[in-house]
PDB file of N, CA and C in Angstrom:
ATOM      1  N   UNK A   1     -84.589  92.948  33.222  1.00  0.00           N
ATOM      2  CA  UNK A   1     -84.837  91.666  32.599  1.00  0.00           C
ATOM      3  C   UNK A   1     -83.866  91.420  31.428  1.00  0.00           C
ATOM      4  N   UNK A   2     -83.494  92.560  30.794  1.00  0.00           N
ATOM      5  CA  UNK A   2     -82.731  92.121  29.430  1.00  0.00           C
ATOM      6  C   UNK A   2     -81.343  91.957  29.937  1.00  0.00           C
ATOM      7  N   UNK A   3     -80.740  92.774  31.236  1.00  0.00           N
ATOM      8  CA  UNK A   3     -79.251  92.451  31.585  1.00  0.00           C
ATOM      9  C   UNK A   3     -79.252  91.291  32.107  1.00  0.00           C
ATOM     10  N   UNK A   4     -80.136  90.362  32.653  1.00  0.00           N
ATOM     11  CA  UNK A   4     -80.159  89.384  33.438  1.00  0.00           C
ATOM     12  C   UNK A   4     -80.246  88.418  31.837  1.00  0.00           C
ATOM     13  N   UNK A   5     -80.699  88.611  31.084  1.00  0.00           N
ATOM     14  CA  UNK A   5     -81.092  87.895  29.671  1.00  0.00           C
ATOM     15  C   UNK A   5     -79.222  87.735  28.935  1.00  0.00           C
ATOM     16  N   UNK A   6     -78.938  89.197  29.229  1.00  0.00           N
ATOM     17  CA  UNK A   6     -77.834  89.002  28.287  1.00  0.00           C
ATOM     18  C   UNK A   6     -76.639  88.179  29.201  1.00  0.00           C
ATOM     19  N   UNK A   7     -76.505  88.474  30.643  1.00  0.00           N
ATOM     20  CA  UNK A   7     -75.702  87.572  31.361  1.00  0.00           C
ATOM     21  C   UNK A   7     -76.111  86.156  30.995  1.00  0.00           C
ATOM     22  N   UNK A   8     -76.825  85.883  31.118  1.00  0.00           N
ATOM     23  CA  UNK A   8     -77.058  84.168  30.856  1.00  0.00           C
ATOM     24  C   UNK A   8     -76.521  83.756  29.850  1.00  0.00           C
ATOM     25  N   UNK A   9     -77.317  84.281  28.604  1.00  0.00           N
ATOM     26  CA  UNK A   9     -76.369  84.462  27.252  1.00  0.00           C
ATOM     27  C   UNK A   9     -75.069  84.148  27.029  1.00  0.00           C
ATOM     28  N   UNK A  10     -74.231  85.371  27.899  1.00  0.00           N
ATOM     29  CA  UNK A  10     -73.100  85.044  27.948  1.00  0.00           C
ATOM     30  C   UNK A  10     -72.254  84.446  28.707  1.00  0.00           C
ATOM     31  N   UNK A  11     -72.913  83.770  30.044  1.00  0.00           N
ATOM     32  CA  UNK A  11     -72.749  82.918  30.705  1.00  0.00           C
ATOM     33  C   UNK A  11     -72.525  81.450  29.944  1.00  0.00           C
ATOM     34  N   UNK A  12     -73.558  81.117  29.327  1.00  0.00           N
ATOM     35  CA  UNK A  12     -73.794  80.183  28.450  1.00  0.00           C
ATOM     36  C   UNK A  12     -72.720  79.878  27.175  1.00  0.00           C
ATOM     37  N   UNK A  13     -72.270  81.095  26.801  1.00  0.00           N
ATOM     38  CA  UNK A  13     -70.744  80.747  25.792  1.00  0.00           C
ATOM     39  C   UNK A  13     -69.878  80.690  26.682  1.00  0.00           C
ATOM     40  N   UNK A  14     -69.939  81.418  28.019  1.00  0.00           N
ATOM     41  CA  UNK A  14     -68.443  81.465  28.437  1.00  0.00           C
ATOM     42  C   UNK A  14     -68.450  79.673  29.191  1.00  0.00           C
ATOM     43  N   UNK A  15     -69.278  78.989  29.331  1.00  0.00           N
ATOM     44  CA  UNK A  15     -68.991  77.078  30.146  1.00  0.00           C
ATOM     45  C   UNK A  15     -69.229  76.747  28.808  1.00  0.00           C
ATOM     46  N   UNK A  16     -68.899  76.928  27.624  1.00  0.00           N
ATOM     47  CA  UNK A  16     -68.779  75.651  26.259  1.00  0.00           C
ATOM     48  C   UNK A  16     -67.708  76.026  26.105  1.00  0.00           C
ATOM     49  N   UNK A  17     -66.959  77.039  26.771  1.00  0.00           N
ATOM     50  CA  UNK A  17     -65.142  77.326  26.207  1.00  0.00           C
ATOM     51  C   UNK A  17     -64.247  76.055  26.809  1.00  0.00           C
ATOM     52  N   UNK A  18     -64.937  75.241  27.546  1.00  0.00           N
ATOM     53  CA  UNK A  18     -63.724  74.348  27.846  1.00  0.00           C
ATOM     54  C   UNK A  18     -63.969  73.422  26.920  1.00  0.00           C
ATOM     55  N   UNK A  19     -64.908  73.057  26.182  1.00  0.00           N
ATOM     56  CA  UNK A  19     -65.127  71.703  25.409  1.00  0.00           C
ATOM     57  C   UNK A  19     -65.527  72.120  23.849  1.00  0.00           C
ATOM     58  N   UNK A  20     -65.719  73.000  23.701  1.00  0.00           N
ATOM     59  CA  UNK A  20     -66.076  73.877  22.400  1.00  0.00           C
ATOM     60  C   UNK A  20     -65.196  73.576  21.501  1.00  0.00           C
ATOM     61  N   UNK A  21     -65.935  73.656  20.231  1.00  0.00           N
ATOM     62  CA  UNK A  21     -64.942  72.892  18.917  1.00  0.00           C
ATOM     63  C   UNK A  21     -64.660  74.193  18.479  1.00  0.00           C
ATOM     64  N   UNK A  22     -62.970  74.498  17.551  1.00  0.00           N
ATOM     65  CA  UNK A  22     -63.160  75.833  16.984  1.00  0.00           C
ATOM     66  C   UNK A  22     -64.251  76.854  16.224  1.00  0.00           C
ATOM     67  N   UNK A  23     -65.041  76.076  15.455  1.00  0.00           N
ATOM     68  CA  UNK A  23     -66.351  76.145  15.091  1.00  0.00           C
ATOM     69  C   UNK A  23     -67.172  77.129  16.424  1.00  0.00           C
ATOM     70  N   UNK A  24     -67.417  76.257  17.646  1.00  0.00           N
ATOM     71  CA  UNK A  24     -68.412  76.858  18.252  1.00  0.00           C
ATOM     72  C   UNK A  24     -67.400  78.378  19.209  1.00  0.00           C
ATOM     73  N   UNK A  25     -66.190  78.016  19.387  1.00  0.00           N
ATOM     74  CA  UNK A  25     -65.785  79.228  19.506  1.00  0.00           C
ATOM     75  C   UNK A  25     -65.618  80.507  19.186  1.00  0.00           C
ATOM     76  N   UNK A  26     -65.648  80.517  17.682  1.00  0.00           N
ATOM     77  CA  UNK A  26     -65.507  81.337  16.882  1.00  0.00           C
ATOM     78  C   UNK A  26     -67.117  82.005  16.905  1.00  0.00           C
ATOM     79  N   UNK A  27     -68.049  81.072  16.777  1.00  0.00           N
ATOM     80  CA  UNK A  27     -69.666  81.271  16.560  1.00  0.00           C
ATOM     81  C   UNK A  27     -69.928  82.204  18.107  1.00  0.00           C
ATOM     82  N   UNK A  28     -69.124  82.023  19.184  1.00  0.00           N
ATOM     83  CA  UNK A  28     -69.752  82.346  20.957  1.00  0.00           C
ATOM     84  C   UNK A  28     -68.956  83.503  20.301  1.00  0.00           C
ATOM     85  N   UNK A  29     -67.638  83.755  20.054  1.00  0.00           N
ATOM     86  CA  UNK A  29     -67.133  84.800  20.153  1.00  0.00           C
ATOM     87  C   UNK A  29     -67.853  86.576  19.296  1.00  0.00           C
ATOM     88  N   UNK A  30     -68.134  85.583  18.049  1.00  0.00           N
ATOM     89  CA  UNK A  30     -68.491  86.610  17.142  1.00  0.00           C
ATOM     90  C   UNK A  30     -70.626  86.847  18.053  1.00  0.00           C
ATOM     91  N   UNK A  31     -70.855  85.556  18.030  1.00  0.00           N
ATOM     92  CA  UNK A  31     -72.645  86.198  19.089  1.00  0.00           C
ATOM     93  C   UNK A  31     -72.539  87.318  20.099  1.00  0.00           C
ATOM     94  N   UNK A  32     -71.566  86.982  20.931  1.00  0.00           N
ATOM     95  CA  UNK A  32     -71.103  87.804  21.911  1.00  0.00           C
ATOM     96  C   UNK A  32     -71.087  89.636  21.668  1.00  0.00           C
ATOM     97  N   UNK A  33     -70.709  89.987  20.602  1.00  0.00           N
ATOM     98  CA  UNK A  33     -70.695  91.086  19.852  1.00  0.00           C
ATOM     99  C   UNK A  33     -72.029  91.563  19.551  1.00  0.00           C
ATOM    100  N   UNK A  34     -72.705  90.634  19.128  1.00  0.00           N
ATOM    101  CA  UNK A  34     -74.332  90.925  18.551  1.00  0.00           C
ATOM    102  C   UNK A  34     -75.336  90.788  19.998  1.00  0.00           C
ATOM    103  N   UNK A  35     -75.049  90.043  20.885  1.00  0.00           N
ATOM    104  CA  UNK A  35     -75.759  90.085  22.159  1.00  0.00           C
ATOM    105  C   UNK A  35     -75.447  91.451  22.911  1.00  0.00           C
ATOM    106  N   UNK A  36     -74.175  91.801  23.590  1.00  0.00           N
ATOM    107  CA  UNK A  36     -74.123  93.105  24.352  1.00  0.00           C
ATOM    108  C   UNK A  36     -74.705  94.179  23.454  1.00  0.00           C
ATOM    109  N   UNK A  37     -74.508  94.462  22.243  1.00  0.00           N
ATOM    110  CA  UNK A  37     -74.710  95.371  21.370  1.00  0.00           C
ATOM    111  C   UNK A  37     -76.259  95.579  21.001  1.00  0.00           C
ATOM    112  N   UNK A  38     -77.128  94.325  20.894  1.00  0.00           N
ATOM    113  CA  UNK A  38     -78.085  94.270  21.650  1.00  0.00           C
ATOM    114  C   UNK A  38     -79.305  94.761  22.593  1.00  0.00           C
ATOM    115  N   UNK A  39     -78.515  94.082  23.488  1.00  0.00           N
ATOM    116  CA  UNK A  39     -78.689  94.484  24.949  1.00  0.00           C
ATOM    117  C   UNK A  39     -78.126  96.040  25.188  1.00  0.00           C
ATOM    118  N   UNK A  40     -77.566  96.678  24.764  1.00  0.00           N
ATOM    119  CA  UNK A  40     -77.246  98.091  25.024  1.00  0.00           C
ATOM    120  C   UNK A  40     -77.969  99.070  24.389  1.00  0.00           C
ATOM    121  N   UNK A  41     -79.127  98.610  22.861  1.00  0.00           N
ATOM    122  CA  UNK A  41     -79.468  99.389  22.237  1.00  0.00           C
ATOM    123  C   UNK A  41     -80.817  98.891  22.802  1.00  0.00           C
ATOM    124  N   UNK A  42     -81.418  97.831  23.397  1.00  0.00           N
ATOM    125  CA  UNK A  42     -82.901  97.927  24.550  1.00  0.00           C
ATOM    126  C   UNK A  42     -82.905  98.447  25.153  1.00  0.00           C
ATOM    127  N   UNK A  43     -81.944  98.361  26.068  1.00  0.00           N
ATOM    128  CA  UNK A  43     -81.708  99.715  27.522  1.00  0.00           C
ATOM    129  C   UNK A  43     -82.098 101.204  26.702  1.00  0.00           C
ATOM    130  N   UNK A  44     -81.528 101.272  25.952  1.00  0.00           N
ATOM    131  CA  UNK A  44     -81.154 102.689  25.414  1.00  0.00           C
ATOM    132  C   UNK A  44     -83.160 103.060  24.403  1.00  0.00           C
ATOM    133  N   UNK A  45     -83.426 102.173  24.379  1.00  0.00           N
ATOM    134  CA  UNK A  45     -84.540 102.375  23.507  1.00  0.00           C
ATOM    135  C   UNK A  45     -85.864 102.105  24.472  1.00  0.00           C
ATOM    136  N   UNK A  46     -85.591 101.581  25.794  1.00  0.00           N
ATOM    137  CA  UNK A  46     -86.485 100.984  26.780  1.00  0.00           C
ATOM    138  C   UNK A  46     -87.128 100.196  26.371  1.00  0.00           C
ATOM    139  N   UNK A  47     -86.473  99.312  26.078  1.00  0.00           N
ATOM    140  CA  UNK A  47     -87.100  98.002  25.284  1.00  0.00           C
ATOM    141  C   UNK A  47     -87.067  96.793  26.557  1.00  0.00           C
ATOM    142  N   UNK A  48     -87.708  96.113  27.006  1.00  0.00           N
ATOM    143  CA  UNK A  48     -88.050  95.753  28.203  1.00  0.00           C
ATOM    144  C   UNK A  48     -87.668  93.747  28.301  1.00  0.00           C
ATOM    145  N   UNK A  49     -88.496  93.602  27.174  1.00  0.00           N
ATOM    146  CA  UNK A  49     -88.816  92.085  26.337  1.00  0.00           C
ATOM    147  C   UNK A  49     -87.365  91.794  25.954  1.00  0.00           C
ATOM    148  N   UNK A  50     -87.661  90.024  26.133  1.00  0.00           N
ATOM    149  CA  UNK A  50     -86.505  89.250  25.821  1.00  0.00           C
ATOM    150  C   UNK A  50     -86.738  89.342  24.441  1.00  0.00           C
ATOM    151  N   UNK A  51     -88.150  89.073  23.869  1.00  0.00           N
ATOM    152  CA  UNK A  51     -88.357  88.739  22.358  1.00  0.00           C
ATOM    153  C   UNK A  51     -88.058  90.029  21.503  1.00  0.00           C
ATOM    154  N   UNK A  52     -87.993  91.324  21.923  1.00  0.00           N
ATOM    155  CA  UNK A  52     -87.083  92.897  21.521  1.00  0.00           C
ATOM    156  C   UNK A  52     -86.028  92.371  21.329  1.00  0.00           C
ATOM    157  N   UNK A  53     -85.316  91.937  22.466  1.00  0.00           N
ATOM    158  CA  UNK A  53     -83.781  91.869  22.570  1.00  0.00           C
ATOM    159  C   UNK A  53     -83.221  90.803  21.470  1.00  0.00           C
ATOM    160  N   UNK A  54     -84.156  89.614  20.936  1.00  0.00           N
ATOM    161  CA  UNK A  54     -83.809  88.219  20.667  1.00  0.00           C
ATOM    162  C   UNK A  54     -83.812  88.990  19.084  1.00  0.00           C
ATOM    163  N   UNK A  55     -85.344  90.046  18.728  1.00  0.00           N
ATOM    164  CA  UNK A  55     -85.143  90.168  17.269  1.00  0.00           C
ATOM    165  C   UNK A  55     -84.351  91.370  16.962  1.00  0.00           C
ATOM    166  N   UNK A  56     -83.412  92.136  17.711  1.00  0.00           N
ATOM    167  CA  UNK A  56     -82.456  92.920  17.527  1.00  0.00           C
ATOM    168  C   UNK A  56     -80.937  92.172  17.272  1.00  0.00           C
ATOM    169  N   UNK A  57     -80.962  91.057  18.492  1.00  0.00           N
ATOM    170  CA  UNK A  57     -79.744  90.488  17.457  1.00  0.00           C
ATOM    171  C   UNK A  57     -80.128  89.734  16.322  1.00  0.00           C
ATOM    172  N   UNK A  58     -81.016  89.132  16.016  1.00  0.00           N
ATOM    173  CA  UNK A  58     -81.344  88.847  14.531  1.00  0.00           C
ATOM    174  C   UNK A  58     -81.461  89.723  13.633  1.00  0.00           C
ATOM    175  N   UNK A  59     -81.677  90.750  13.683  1.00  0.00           N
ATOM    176  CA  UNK A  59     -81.364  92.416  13.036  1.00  0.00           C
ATOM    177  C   UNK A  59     -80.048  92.528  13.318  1.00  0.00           C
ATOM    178  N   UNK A  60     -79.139  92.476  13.819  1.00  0.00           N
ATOM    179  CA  UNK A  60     -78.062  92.930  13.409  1.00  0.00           C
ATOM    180  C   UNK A  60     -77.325  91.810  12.955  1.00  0.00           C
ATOM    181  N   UNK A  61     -77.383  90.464  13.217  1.00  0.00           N
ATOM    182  CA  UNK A  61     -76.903  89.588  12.656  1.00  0.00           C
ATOM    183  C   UNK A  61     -76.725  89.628  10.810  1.00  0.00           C
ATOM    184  N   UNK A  62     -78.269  89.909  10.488  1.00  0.00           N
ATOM    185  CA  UNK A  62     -78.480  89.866   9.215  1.00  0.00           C
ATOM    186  C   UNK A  62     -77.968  91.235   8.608  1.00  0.00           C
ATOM    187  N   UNK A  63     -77.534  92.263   9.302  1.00  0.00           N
ATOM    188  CA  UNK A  63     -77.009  93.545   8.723  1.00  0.00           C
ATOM    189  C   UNK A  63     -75.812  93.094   8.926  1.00  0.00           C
ATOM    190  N   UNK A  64     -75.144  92.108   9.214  1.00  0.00           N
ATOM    191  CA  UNK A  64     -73.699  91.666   9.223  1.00  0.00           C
ATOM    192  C   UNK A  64     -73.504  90.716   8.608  1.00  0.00           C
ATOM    193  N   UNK A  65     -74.078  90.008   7.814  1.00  0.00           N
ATOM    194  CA  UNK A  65     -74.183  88.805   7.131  1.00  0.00           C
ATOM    195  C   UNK A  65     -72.952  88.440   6.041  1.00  0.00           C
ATOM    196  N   UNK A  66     -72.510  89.482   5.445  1.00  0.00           N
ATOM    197  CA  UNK A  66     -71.643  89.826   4.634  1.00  0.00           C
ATOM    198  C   UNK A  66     -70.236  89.546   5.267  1.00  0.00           C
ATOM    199  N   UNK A  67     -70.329  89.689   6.285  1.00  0.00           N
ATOM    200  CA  UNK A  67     -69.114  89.194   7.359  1.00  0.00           C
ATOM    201  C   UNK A  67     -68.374  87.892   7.000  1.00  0.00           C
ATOM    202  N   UNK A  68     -69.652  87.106   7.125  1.00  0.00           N
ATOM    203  CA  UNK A  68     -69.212  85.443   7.549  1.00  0.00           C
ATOM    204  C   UNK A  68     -69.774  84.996   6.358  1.00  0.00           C
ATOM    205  N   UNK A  69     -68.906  83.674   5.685  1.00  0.00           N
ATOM    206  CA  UNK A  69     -69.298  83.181   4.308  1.00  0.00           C
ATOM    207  C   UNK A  69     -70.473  81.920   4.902  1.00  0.00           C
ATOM    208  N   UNK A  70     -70.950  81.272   4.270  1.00  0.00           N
ATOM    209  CA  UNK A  70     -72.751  80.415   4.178  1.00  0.00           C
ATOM    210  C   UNK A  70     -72.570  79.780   5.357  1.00  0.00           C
ATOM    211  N   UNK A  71     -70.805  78.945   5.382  1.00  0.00           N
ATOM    212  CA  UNK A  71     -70.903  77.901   6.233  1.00  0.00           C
ATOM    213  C   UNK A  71     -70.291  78.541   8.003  1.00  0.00           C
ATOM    214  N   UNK A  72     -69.902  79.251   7.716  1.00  0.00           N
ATOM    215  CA  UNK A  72     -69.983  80.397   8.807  1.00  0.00           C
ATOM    216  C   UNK A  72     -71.619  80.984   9.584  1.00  0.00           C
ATOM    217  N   UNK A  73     -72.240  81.308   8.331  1.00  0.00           N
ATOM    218  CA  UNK A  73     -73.434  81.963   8.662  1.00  0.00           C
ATOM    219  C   UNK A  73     -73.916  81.043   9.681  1.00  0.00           C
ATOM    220  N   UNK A  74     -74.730  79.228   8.932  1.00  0.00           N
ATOM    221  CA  UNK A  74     -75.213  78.503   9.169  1.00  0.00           C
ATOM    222  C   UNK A  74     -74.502  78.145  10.786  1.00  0.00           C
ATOM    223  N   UNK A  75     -73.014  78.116  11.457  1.00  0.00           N
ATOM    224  CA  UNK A  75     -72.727  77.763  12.849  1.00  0.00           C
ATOM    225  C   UNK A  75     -73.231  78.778  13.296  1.00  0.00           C
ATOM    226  N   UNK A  76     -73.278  80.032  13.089  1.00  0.00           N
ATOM    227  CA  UNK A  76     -72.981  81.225  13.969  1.00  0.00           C
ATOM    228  C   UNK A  76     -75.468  81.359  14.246  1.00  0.00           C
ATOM    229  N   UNK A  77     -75.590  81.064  13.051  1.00  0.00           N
ATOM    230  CA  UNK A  77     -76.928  80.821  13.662  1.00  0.00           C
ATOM    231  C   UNK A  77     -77.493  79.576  14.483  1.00  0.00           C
ATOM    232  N   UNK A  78     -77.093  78.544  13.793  1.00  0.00           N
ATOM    233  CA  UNK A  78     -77.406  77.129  14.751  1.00  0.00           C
ATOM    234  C   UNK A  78     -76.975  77.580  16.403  1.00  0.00           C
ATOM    235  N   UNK A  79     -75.945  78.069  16.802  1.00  0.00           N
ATOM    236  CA  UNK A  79     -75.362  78.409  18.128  1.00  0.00           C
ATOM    237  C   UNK A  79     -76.298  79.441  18.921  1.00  0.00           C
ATOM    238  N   UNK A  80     -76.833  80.522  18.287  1.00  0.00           N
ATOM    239  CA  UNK A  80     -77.894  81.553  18.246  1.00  0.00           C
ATOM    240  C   UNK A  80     -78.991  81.023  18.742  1.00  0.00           C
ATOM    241  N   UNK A  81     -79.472  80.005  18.377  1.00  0.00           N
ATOM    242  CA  UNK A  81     -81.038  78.709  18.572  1.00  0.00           C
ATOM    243  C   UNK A  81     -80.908  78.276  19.730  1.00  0.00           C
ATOM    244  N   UNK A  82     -79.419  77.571  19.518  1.00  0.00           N
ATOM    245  CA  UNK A  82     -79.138  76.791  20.641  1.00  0.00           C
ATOM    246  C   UNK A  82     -78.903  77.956  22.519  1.00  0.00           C
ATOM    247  N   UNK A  83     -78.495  78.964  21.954  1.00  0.00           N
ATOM    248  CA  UNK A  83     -78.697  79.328  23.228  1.00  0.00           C
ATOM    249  C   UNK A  83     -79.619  80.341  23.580  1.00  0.00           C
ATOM    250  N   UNK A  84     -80.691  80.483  22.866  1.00  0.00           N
ATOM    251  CA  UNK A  84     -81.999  81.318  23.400  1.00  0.00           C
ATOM    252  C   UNK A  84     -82.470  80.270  24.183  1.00  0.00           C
ATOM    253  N   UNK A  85     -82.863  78.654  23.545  1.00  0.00           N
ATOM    254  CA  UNK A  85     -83.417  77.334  24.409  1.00  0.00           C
ATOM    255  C   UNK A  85     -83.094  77.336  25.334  1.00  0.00           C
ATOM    256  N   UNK A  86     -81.189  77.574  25.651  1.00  0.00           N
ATOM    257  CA  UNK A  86     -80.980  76.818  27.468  1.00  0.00           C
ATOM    258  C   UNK A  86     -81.420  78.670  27.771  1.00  0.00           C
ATOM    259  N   UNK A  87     -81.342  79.485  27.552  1.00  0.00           N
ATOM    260  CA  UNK A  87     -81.305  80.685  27.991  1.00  0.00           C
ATOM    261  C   UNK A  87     -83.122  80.970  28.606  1.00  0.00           C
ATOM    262  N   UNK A  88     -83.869  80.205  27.907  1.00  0.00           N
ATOM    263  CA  UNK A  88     -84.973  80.628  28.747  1.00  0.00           C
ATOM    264  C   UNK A  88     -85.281  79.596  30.471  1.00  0.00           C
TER     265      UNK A  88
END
């Protein structure tokens, strides 16, 4: 369930790359990192649930926060929202 979770996921950034503003590119590229990474530490923990998988990248998002400055933060989460919605 969670590899089928994280394909969609990244299914879902990879069809906004043709129309995607640099903004949302940058936001798919850097999620992308926090989704497989993710998804590799459920497998590994037998974590089964989408809602495991959804608050692990919000756990690592926020242990990376320091990364990206406010107005960074704010795309890279709005994009995060936006694709758990089409993702279910």
């Amino acid at each position: 369930m969670i590899h089928q979770y994280e394909e969609k996921l990244l299914t879902l950034i990879d069809q906004m790359v043709e129309t995607a503003s640099d903004d949302e590119l940058f936001a798919g590229g850097y999620l992308r990192g926090h989704i497989s990474l993710s998804a590799a530490n459920c497998e590994l923990e037998g974590e089964i649930s989408i809602e495991a998988m959804n608050a692990k990248v919000e756990t690592s998002m926020s242990e990376a926060q320091s990364e990206l400055n406010p107005a960074d933060q704010l795309i890279v989460k709005e994009m995060w929202q936006q694709l758990q919605q089409q993702a279910i």
